[in-house]
C-alpha atoms as a PDB file:
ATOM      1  CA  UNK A   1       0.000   0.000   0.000  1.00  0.00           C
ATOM      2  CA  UNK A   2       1.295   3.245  -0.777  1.00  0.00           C
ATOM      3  CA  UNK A   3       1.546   5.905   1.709  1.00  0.00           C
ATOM      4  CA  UNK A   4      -0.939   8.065   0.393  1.00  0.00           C
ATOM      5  CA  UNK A   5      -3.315   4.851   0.263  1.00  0.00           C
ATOM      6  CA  UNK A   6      -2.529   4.996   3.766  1.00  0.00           C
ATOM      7  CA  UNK A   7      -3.220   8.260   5.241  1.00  0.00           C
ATOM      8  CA  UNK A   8      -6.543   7.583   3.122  1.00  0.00           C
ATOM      9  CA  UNK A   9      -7.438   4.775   5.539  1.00  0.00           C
ATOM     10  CA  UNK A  10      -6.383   5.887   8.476  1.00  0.00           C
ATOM     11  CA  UNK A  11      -8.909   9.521   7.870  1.00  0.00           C
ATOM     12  CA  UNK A  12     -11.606   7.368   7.078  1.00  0.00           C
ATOM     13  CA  UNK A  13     -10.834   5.030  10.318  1.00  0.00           C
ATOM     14  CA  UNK A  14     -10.900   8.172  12.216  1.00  0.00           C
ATOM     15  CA  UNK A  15     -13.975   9.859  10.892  1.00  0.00           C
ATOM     16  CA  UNK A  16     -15.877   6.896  11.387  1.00  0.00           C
ATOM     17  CA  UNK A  17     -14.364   6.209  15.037  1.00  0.00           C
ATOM     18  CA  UNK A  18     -16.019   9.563  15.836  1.00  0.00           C
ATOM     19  CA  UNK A  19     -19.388   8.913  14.444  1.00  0.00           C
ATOM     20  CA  UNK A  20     -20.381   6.048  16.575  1.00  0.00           C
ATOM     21  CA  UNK A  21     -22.683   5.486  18.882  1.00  0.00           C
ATOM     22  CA  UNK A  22     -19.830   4.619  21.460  1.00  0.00           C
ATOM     23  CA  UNK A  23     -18.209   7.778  20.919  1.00  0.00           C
ATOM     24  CA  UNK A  24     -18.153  11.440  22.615  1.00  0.00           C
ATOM     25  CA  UNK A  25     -20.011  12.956  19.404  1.00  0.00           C
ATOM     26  CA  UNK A  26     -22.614   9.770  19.277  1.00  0.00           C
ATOM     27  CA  UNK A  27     -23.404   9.926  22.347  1.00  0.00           C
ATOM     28  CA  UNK A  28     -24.164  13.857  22.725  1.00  0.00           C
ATOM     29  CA  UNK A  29     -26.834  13.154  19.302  1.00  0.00           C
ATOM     30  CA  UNK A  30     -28.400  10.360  21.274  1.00  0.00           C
ATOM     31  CA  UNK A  31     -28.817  12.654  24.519  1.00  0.00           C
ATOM     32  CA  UNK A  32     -30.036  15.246  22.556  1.00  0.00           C
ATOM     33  CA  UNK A  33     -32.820  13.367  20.939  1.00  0.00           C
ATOM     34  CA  UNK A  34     -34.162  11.968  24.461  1.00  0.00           C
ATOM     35  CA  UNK A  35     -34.217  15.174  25.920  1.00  0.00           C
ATOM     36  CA  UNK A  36     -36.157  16.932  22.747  1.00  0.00           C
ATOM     37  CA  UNK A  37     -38.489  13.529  22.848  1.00  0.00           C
ATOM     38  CA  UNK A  38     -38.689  14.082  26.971  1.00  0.00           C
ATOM     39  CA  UNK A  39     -39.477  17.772  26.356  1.00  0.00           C
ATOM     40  CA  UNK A  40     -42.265  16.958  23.654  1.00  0.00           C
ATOM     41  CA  UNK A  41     -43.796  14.363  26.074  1.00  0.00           C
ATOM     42  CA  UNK A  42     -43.887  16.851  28.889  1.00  0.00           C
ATOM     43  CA  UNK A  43     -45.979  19.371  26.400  1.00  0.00           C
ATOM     44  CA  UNK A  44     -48.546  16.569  25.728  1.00  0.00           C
ATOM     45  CA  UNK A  45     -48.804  15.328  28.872  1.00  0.00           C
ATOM     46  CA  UNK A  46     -49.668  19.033  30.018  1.00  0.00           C
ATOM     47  CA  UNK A  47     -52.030  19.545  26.959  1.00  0.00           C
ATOM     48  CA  UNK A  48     -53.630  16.642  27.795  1.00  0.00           C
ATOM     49  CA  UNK A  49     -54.003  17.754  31.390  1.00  0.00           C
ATOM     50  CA  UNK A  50     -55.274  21.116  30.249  1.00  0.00           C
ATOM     51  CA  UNK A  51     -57.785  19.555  27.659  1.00  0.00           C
ATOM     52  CA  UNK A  52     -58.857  17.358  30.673  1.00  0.00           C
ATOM     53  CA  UNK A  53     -59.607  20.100  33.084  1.00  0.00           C
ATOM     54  CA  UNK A  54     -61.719  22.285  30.341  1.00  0.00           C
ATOM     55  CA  UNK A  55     -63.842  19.425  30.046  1.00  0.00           C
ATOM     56  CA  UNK A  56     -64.535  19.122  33.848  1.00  0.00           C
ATOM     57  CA  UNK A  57     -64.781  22.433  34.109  1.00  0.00           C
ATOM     58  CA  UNK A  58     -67.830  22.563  31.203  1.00  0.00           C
ATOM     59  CA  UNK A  59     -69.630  19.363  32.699  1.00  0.00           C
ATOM     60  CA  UNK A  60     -69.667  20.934  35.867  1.00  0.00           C
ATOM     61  CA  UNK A  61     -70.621  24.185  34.406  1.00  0.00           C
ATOM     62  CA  UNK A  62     -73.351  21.919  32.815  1.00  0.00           C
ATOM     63  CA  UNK A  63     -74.263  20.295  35.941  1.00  0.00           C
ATOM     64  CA  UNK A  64     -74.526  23.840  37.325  1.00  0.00           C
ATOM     65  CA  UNK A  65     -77.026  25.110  34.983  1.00  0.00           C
ATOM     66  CA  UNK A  66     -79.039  21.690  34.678  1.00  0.00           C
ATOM     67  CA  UNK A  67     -79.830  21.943  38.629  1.00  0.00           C
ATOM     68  CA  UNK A  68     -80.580  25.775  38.629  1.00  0.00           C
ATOM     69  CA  UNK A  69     -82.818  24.796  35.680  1.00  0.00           C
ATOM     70  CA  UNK A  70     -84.597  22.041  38.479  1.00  0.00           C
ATOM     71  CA  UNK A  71     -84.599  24.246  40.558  1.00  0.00           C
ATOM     72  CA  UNK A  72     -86.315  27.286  38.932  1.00  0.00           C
ATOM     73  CA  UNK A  73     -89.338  24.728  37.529  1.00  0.00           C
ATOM     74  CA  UNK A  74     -89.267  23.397  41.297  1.00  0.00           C
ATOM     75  CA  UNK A  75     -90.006  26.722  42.761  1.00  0.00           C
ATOM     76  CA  UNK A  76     -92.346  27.355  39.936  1.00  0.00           C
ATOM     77  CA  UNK A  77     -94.512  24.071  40.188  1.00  0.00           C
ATOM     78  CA  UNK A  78     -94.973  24.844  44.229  1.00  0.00           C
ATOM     79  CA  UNK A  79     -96.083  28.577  42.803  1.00  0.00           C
ATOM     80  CA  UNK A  80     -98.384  26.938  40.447  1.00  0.00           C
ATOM     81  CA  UNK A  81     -99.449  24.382  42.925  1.00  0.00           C
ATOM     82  CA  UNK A  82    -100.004  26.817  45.685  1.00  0.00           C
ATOM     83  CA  UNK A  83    -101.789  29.614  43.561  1.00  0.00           C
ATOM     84  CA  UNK A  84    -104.436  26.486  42.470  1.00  0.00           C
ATOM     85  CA  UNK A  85    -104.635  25.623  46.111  1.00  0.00           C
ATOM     86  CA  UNK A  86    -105.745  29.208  46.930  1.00  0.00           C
ATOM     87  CA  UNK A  87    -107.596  29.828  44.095  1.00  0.00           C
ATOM     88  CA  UNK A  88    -109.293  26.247  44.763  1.00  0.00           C
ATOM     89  CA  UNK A  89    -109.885  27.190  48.336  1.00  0.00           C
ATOM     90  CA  UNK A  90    -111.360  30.465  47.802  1.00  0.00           C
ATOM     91  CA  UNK A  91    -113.400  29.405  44.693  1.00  0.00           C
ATOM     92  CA  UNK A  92    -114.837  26.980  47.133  1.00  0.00           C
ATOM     93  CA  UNK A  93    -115.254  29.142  50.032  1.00  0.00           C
ATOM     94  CA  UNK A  94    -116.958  31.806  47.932  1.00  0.00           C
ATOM     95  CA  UNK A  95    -119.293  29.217  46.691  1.00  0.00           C
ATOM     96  CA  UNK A  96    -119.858  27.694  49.605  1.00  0.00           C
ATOM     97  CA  UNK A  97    -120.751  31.701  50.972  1.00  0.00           C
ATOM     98  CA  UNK A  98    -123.114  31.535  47.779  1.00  0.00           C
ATOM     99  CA  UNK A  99    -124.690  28.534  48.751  1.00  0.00           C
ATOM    100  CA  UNK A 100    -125.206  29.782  52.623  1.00  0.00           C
ATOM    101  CA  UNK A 101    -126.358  33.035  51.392  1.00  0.00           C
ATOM    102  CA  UNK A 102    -128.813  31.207  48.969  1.00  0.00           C
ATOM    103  CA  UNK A 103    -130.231  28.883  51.393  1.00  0.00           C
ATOM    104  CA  UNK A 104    -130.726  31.660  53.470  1.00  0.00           C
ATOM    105  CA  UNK A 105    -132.489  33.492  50.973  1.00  0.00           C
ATOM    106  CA  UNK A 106    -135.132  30.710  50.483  1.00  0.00           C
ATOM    107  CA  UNK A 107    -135.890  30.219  54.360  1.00  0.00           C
ATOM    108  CA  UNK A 108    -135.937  33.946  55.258  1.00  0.00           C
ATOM    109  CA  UNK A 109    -139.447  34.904  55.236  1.00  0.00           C
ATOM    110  CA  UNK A 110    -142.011  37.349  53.300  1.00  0.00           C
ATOM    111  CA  UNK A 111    -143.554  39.412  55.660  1.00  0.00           C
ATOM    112  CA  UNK A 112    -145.739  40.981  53.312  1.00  0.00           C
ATOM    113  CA  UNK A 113    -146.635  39.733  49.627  1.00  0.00           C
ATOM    114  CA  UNK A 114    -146.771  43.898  48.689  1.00  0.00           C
ATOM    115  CA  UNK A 115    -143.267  44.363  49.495  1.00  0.00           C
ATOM    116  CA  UNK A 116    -141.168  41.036  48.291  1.00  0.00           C
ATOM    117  CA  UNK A 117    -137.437  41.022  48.071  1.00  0.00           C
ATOM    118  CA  UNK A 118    -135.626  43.294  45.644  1.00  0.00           C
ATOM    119  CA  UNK A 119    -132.526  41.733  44.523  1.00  0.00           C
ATOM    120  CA  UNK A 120    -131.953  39.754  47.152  1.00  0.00           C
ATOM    121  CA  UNK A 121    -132.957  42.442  49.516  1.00  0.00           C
ATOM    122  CA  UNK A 122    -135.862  41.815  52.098  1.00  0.00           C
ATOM    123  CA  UNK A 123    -138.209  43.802  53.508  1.00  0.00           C
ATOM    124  CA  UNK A 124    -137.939  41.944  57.289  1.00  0.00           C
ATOM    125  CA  UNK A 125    -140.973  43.206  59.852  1.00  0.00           C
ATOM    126  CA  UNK A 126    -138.078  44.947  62.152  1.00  0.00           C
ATOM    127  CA  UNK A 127    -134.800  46.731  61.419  1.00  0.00           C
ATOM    128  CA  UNK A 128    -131.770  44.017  61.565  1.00  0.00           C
ATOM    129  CA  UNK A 129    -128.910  44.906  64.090  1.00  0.00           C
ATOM    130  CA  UNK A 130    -125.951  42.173  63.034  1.00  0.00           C
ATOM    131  CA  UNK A 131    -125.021  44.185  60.090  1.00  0.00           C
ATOM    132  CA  UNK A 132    -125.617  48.216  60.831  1.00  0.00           C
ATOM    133  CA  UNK A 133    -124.189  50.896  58.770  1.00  0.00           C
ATOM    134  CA  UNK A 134    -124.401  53.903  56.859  1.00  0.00           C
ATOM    135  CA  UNK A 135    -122.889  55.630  53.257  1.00  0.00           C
ATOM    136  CA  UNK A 136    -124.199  58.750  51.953  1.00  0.00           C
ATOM    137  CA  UNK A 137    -125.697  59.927  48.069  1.00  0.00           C
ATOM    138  CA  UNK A 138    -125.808  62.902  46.753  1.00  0.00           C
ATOM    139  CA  UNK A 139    -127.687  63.149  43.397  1.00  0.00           C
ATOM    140  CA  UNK A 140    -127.420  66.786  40.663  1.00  0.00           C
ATOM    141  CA  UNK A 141    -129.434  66.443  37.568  1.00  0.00           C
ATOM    142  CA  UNK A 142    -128.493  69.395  35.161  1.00  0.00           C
ATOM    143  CA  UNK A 143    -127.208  70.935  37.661  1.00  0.00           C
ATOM    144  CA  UNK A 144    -130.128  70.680  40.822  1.00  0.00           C
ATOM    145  CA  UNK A 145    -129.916  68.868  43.715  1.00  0.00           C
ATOM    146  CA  UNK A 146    -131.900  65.943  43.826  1.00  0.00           C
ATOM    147  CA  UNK A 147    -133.465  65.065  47.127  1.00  0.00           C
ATOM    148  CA  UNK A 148    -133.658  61.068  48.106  1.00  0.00           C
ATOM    149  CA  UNK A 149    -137.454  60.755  49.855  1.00  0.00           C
ATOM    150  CA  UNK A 150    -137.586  59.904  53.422  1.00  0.00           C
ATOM    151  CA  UNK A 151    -138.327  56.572  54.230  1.00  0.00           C
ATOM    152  CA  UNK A 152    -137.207  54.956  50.824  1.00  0.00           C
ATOM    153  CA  UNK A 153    -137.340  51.256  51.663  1.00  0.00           C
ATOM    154  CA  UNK A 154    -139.635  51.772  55.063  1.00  0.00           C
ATOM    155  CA  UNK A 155    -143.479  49.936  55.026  1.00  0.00           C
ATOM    156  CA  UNK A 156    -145.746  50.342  57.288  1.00  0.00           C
ATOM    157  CA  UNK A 157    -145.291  46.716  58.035  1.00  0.00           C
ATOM    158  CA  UNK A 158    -141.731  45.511  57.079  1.00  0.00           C
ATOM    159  CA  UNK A 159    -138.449  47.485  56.218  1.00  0.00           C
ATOM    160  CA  UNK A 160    -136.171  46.824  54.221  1.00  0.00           C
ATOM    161  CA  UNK A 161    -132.129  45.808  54.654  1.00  0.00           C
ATOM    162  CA  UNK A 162    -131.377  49.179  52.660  1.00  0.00           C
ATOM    163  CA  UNK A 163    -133.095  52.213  53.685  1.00  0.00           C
ATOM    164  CA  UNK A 164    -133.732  56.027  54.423  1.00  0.00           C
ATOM    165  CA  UNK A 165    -135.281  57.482  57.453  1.00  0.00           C
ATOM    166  CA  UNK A 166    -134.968  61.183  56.213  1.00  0.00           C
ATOM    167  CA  UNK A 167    -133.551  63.420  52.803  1.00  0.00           C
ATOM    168  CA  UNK A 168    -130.653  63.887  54.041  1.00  0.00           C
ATOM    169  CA  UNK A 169    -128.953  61.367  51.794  1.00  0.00           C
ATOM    170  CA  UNK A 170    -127.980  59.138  54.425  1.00  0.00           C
ATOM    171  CA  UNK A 171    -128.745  55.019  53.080  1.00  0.00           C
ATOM    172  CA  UNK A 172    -129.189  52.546  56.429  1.00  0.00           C
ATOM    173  CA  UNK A 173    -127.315  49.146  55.285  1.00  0.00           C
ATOM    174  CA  UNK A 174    -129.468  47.130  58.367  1.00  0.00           C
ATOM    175  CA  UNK A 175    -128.905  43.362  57.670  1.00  0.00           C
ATOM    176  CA  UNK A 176    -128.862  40.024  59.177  1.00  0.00           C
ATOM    177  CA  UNK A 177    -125.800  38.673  57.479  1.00  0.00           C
ATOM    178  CA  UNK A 178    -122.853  40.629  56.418  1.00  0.00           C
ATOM    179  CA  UNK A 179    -123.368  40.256  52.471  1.00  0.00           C
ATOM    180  CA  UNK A 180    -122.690  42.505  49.700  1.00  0.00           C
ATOM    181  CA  UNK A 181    -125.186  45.323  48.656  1.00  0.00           C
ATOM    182  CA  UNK A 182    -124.609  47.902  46.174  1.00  0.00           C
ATOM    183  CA  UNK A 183    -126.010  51.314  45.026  1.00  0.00           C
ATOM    184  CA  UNK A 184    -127.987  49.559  42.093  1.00  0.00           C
ATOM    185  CA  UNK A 185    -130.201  47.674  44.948  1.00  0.00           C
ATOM    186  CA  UNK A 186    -131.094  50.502  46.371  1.00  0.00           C
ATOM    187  CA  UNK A 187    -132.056  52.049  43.292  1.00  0.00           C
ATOM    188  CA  UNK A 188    -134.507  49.346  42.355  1.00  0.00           C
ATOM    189  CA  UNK A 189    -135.813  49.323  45.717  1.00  0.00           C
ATOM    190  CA  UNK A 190    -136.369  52.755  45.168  1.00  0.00           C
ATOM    191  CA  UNK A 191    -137.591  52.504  41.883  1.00  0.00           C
ATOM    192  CA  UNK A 192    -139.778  49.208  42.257  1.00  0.00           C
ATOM    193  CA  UNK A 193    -141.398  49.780  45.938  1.00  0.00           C
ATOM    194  CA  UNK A 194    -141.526  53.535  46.633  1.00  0.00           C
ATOM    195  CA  UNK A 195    -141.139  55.523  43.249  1.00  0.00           C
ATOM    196  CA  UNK A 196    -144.432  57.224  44.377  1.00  0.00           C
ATOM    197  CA  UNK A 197    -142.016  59.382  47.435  1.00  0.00           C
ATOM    198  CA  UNK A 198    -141.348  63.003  47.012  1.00  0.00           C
ATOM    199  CA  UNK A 199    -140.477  63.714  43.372  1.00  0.00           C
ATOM    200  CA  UNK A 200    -140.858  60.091  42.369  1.00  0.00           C
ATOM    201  CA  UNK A 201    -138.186  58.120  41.010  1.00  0.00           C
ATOM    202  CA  UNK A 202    -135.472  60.098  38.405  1.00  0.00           C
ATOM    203  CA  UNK A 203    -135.583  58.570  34.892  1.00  0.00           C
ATOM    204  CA  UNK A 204    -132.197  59.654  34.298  1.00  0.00           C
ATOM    205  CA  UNK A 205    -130.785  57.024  36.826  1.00  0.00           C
ATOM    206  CA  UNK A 206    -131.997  54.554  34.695  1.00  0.00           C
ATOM    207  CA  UNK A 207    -128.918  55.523  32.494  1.00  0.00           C
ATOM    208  CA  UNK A 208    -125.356  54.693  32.908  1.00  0.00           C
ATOM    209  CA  UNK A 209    -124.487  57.482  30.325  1.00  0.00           C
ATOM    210  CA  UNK A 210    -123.785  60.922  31.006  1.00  0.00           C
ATOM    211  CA  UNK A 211    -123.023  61.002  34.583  1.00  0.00           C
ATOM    212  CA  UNK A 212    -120.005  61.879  36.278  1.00  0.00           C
ATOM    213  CA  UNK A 213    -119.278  59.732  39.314  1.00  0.00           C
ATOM    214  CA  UNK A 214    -117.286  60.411  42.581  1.00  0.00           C
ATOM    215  CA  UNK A 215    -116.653  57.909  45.548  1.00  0.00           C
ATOM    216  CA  UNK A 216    -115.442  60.050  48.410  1.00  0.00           C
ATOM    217  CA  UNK A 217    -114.628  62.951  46.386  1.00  0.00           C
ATOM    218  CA  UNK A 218    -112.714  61.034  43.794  1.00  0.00           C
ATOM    219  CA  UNK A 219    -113.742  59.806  40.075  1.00  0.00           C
ATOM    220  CA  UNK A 220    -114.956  56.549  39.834  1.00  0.00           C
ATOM    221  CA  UNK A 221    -115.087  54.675  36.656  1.00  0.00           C
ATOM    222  CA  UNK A 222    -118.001  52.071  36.087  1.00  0.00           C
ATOM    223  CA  UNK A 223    -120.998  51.699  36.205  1.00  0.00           C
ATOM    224  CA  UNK A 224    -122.707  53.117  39.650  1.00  0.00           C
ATOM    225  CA  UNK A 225    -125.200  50.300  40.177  1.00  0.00           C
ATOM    226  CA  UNK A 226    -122.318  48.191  40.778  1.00  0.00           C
ATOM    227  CA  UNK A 227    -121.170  50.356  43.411  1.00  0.00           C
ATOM    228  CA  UNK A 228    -120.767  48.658  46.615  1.00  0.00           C
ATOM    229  CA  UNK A 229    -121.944  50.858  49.648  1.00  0.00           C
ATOM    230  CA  UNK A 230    -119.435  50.960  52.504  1.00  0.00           C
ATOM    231  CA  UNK A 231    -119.408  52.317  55.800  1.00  0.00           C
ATOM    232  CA  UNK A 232    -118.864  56.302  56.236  1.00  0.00           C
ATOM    233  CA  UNK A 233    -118.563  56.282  52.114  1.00  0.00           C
ATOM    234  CA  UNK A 234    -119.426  59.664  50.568  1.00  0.00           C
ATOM    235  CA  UNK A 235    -121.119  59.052  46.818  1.00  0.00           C
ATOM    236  CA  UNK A 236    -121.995  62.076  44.475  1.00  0.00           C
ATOM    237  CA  UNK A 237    -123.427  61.377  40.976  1.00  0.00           C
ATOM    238  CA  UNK A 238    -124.008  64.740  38.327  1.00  0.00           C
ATOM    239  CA  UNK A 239    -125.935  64.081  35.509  1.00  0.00           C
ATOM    240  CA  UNK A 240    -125.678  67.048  33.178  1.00  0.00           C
ATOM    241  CA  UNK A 241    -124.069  69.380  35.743  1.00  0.00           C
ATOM    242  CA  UNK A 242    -120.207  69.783  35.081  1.00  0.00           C
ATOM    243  CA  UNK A 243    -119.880  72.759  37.791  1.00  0.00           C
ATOM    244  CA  UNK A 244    -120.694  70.012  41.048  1.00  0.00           C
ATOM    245  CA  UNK A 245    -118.173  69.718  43.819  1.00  0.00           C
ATOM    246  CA  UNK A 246    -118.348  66.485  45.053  1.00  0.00           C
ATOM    247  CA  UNK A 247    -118.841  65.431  48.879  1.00  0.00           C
ATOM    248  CA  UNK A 248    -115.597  65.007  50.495  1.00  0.00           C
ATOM    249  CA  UNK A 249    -117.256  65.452  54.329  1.00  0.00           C
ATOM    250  CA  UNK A 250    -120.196  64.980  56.335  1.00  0.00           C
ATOM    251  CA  UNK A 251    -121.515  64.862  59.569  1.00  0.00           C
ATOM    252  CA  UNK A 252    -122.292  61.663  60.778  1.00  0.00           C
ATOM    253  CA  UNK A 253    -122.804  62.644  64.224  1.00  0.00           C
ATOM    254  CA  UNK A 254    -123.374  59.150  65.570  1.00  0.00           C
ATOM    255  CA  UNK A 255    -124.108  57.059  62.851  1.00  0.00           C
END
């Protein structure tokens, strides 16, 4: 072999000597790589730890929002149930009231065939004294006081729950049960049993139109006959007369 054969040989001995896995240079490569691959698995394992605690975070975001959910029909249905219940229970005591007040109705007595009940109103042979109380009326038609006849709803033999005793306005609500009686029923009392009193009976209050209404001073939108009379209550009704003050006092004295 010549020499430069030789040198040849003895590079390419070298350069591969160097490249092995054995040697210095090898075995820095080989490090290298584990330590990249080590790094990379660290990353997934975190991403995988982070992709792991979104999704428990959602599902119990879910969970959150599924048991506020329960509980908002929850409070709901007992709303629901309990409105029922009351609206059940007062359905049924108002009917039950009916019923009472019906029964009632048919056992309570005629005193005198001249003078039957008007709505529900009787004419009894004595004044009651369970249910005892008075409102006021004040009537203008175009613009002139109207006076209410004394004794409206007063026989000679029986009286009736709703009453006058004078013109002052003042109504007598004298029952034996505590019930609901409005201006209307005194009106057809009025109307039907003593429309021969004083000036007679006003035409005009047969008409819901064209009046101007005031409960203690203040407007009052509706019809009047449905007006329900209440202790102490102060009623004006103007037909035609725009200029009225309506009542806002009176003297009871001691009614």
């Amino acid at each position: 072999m010549s020499k430069r054969k030789a040198q040849q040989a003895s590079g390419i001995v070298r350069r591969t000597a160097g490249t092995g896995p054995g040697s210095p240079q090898g075995g820095s490569q080989v490090g290298e790589r584990k330590q990249e691959l080590t790094i990379k698995q660290a990353r997934e394992e975190r991403r995988r730890r982070e992709q792991q605690r979104r999704e428990r975070a959602h599902q119990q975001a879910q969970l959150r929002k599924l048991l506020l959910s329960i509980g908002v029909v929850g409070i709901f249905l007992l709303l629901l149930g309990g409105g029922g219940y009351f609206l059940i229970r007062t359905g049924s005591q108002g009917q039950a009231q009916g019923q009472q007040s019906q029964v009632q109705s048919q056992n309570h007595p005629i005193v005198d065939a001249a003078y039957p009940p008007v709505d529900q109103v009787y004419c009894d042979a004595s004044e009651q004294v369970a249910v005892h109380y008075h409102a006021h009326l004040s009537i203008y038609i175009n613009g002139q006081a109207v006076q209410i006849p004394a004794n409206t709803g007063i026989a000679s033999d029986c009286i009736y729950w709703l009453h006058t005793h004078d013109t002052t306005g003042v109504i007598h609500i004298e029952a034996p049960q505590n019930t609901r009686f409005t201006l209307g029923q005194f009106f057809d009392i009025w109307k039907n049993q003593f429309a021969d009193l004083g000036n007679g009976f006003p035409s005009q209050l047969d008409q819901t139109s064209g009046w101007s209404v005031y409960v203690d001073g203040k407007p009052y939108q509706g019809d009047f006959r449905n007006l329900q009379l209440q202790a102490h209550e102060l009623i004006t009704l103007a037909y035609n007369s725009p200029h009225v003050q309506p009542d806002v006092v009176y003297n009871w004295g001691s009614l």
